[in-house]
PDB file of N, CA and C in Angstrom:
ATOM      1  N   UNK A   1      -2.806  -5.915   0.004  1.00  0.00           N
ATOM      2  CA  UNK A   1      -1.835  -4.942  -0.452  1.00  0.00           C
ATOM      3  C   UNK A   1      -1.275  -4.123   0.716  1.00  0.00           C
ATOM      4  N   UNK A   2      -2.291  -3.791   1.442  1.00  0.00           N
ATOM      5  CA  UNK A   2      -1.586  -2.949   2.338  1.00  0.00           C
ATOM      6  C   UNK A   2      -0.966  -3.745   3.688  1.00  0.00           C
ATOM      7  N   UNK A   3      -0.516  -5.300   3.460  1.00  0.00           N
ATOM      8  CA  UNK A   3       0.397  -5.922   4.315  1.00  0.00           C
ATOM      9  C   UNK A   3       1.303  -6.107   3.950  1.00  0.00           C
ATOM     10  N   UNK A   4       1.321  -6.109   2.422  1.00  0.00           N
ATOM     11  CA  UNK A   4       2.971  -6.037   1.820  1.00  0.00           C
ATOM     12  C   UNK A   4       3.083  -4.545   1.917  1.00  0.00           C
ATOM     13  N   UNK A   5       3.045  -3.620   1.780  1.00  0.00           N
ATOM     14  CA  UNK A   5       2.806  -1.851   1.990  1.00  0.00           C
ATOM     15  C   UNK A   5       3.745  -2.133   3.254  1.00  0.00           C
ATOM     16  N   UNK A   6       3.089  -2.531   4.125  1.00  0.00           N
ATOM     17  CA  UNK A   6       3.752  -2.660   5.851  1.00  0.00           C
ATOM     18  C   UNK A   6       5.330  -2.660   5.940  1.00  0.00           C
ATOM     19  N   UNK A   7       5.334  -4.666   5.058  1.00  0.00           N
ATOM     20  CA  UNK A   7       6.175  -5.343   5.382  1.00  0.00           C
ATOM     21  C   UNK A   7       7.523  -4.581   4.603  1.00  0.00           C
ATOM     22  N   UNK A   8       6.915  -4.142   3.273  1.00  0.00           N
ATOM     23  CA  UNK A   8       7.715  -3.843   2.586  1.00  0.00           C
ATOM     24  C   UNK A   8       8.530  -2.569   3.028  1.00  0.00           C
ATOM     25  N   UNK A   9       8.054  -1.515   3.755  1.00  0.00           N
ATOM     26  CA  UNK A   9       8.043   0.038   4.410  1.00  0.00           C
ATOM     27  C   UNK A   9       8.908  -0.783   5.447  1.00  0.00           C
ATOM     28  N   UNK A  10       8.697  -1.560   6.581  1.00  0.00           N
ATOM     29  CA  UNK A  10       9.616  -2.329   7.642  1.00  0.00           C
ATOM     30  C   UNK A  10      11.139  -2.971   7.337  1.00  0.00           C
ATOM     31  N   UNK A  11      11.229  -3.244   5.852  1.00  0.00           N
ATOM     32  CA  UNK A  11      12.293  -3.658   5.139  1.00  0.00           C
ATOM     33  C   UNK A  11      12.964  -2.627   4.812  1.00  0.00           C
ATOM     34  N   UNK A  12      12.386  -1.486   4.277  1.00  0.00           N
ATOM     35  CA  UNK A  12      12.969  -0.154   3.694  1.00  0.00           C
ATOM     36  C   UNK A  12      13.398   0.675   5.412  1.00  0.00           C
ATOM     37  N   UNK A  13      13.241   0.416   6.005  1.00  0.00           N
ATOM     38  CA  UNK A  13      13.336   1.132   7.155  1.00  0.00           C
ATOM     39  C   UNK A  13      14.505   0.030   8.227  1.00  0.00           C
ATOM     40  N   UNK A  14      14.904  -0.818   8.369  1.00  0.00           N
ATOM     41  CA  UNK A  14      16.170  -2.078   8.596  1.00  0.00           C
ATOM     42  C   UNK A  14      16.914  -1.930   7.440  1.00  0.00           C
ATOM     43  N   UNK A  15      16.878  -1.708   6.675  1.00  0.00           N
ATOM     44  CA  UNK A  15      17.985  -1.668   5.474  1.00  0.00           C
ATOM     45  C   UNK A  15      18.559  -0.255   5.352  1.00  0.00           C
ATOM     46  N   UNK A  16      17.972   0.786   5.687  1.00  0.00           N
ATOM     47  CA  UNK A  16      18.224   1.764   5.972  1.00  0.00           C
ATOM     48  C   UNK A  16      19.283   2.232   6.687  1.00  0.00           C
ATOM     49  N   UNK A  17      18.152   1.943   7.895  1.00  0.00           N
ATOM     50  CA  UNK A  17      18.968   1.792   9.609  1.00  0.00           C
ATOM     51  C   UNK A  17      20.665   1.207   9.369  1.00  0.00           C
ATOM     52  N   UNK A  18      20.933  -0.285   8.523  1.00  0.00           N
ATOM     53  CA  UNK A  18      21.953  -0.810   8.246  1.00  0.00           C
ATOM     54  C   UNK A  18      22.918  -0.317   7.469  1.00  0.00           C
ATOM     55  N   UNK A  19      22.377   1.107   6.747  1.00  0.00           N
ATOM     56  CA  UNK A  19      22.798   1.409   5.284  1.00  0.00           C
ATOM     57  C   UNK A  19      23.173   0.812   3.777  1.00  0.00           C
ATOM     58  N   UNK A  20      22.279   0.468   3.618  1.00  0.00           N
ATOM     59  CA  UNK A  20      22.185  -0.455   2.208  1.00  0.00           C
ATOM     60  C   UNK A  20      20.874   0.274   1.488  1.00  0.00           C
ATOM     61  N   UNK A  21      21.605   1.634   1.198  1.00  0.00           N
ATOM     62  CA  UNK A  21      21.117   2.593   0.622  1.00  0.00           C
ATOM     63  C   UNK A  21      20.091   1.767  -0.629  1.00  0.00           C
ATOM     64  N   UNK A  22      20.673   1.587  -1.392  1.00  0.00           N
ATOM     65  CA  UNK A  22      19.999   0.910  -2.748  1.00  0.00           C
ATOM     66  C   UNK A  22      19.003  -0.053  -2.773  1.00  0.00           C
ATOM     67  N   UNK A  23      18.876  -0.899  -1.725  1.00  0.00           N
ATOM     68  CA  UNK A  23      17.958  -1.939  -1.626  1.00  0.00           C
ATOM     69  C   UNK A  23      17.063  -0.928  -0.617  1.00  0.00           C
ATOM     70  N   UNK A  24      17.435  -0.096   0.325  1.00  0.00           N
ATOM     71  CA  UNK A  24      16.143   0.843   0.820  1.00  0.00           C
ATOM     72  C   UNK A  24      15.266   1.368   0.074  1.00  0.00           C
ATOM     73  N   UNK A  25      16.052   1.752  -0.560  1.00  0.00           N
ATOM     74  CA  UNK A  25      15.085   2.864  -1.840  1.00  0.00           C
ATOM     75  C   UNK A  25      14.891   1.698  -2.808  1.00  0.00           C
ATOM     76  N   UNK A  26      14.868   0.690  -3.055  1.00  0.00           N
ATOM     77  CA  UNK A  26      13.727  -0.421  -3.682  1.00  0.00           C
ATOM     78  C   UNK A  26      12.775  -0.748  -2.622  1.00  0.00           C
ATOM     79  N   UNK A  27      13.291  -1.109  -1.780  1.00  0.00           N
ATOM     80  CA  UNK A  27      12.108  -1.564  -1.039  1.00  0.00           C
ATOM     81  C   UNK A  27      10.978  -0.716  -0.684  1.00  0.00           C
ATOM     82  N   UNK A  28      11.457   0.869  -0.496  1.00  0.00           N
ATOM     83  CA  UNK A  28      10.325   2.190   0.054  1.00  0.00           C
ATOM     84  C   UNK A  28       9.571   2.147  -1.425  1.00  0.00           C
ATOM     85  N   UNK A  29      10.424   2.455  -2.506  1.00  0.00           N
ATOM     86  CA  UNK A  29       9.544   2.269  -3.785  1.00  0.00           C
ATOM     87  C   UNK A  29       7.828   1.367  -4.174  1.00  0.00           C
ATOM     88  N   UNK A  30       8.439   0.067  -3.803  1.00  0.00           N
ATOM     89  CA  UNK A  30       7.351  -1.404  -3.708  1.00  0.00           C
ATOM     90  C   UNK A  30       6.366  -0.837  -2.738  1.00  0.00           C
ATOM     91  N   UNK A  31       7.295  -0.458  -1.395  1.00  0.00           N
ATOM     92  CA  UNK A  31       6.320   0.101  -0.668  1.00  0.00           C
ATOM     93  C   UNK A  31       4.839   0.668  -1.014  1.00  0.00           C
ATOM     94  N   UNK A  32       5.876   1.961  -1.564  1.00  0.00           N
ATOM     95  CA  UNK A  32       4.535   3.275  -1.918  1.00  0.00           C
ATOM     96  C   UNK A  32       3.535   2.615  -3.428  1.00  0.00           C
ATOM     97  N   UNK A  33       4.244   1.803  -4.247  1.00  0.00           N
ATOM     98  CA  UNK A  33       3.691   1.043  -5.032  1.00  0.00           C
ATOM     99  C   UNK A  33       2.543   0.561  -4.681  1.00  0.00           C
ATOM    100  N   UNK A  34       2.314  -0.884  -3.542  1.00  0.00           N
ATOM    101  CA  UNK A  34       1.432  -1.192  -2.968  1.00  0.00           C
ATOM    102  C   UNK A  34       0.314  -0.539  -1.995  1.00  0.00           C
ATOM    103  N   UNK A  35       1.368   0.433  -1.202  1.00  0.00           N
ATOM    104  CA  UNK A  35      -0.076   1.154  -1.106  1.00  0.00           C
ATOM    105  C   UNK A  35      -0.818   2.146  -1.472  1.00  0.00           C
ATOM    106  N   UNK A  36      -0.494   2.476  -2.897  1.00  0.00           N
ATOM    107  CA  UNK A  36      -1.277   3.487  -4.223  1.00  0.00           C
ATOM    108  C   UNK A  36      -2.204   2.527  -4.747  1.00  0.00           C
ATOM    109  N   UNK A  37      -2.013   1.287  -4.533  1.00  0.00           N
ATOM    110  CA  UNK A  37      -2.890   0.132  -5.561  1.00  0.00           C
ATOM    111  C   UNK A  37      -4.001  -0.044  -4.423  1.00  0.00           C
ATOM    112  N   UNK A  38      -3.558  -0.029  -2.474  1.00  0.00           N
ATOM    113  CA  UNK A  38      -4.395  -0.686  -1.489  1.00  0.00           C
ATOM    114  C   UNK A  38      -5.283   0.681  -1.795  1.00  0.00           C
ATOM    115  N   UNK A  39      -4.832   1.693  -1.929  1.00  0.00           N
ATOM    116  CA  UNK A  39      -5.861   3.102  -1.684  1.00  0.00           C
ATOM    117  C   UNK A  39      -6.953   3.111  -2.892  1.00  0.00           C
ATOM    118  N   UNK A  40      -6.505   2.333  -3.980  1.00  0.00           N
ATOM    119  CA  UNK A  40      -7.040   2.446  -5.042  1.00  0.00           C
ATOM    120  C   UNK A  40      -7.866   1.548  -4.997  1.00  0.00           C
ATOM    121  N   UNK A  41      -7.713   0.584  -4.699  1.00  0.00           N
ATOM    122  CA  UNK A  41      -9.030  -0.677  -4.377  1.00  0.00           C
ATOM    123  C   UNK A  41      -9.674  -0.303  -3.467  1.00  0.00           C
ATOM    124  N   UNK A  42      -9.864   0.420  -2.045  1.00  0.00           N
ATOM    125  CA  UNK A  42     -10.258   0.628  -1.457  1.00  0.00           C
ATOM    126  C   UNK A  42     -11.350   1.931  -1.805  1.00  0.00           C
ATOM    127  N   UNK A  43     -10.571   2.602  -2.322  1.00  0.00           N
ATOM    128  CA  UNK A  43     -11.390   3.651  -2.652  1.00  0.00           C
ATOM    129  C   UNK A  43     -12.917   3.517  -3.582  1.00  0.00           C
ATOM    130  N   UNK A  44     -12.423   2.354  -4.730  1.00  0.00           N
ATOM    131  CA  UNK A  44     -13.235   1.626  -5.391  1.00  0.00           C
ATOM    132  C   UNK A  44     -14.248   0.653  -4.746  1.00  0.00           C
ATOM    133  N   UNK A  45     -13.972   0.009  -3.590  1.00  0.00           N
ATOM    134  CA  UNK A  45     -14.973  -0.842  -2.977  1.00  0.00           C
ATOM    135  C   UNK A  45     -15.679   0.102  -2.214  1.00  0.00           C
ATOM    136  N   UNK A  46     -15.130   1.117  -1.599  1.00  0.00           N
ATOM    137  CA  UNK A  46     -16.279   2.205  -0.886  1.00  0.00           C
ATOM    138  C   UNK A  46     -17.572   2.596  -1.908  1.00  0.00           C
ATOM    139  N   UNK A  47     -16.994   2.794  -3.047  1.00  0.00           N
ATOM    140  CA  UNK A  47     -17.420   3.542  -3.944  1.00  0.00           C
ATOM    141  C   UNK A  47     -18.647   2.219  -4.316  1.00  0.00           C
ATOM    142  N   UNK A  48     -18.227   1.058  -4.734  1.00  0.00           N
ATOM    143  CA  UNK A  48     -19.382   0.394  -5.248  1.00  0.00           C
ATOM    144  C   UNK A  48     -20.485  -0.420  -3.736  1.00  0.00           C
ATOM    145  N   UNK A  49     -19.749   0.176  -2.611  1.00  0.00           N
ATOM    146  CA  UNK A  49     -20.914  -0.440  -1.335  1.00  0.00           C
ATOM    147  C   UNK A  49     -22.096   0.764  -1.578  1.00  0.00           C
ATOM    148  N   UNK A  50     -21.073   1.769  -1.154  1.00  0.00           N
ATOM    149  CA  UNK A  50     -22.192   2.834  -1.406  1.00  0.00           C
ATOM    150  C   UNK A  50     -23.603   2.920  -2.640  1.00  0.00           C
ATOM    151  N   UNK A  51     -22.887   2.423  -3.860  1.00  0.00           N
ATOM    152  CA  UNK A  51     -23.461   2.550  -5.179  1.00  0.00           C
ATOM    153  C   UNK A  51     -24.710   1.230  -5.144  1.00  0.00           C
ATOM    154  N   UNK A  52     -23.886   0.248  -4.059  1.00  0.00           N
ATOM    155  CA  UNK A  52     -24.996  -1.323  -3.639  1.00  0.00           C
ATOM    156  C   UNK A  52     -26.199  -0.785  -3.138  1.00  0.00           C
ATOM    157  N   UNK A  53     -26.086   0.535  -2.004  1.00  0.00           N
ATOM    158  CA  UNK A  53     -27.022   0.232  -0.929  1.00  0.00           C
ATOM    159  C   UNK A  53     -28.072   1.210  -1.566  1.00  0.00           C
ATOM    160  N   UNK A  54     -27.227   2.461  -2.267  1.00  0.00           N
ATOM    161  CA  UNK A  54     -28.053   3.246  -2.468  1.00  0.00           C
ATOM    162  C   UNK A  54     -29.378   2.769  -3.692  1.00  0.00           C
ATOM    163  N   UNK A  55     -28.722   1.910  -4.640  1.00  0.00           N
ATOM    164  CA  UNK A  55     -29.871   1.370  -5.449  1.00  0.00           C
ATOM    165  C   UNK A  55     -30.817   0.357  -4.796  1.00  0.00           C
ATOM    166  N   UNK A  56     -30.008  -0.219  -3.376  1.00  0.00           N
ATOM    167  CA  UNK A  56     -31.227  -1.196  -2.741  1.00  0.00           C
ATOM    168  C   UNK A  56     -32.381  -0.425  -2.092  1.00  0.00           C
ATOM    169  N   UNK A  57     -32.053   0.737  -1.638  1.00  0.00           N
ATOM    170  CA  UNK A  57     -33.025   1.559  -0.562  1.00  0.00           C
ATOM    171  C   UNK A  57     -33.539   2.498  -1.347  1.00  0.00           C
TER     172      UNK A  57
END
């Protein structure tokens, strides 16, 4: 997720630059989309390593 986050933020930012207002602001959208979902999985796999080790030890 957070390589489409990238790619997608790199697209919104050349389309910009070009002015093609409307497809920027889709693309920054997808952007912030993907990386609310990468923060959200991430946040969740911290959450269940932690939850792994602490019931192993």
């Amino acid at each position: 997720m957070l390589k489409y986050a990238i790619i997608f933020g790199l697209i919104a930012l050349v389309t910009g630059a070009l002015g093609f207002s409307r497809v920027s602001g889709i693309a920054a959208t997808i952007a912030k989309v993907c990386f609310a979902i990468f923060l959200i999985l991430f946040v969740i796999a911290i959450l269940a390593v932690i939850g792994v080790f602490h019931l192993a030890f």
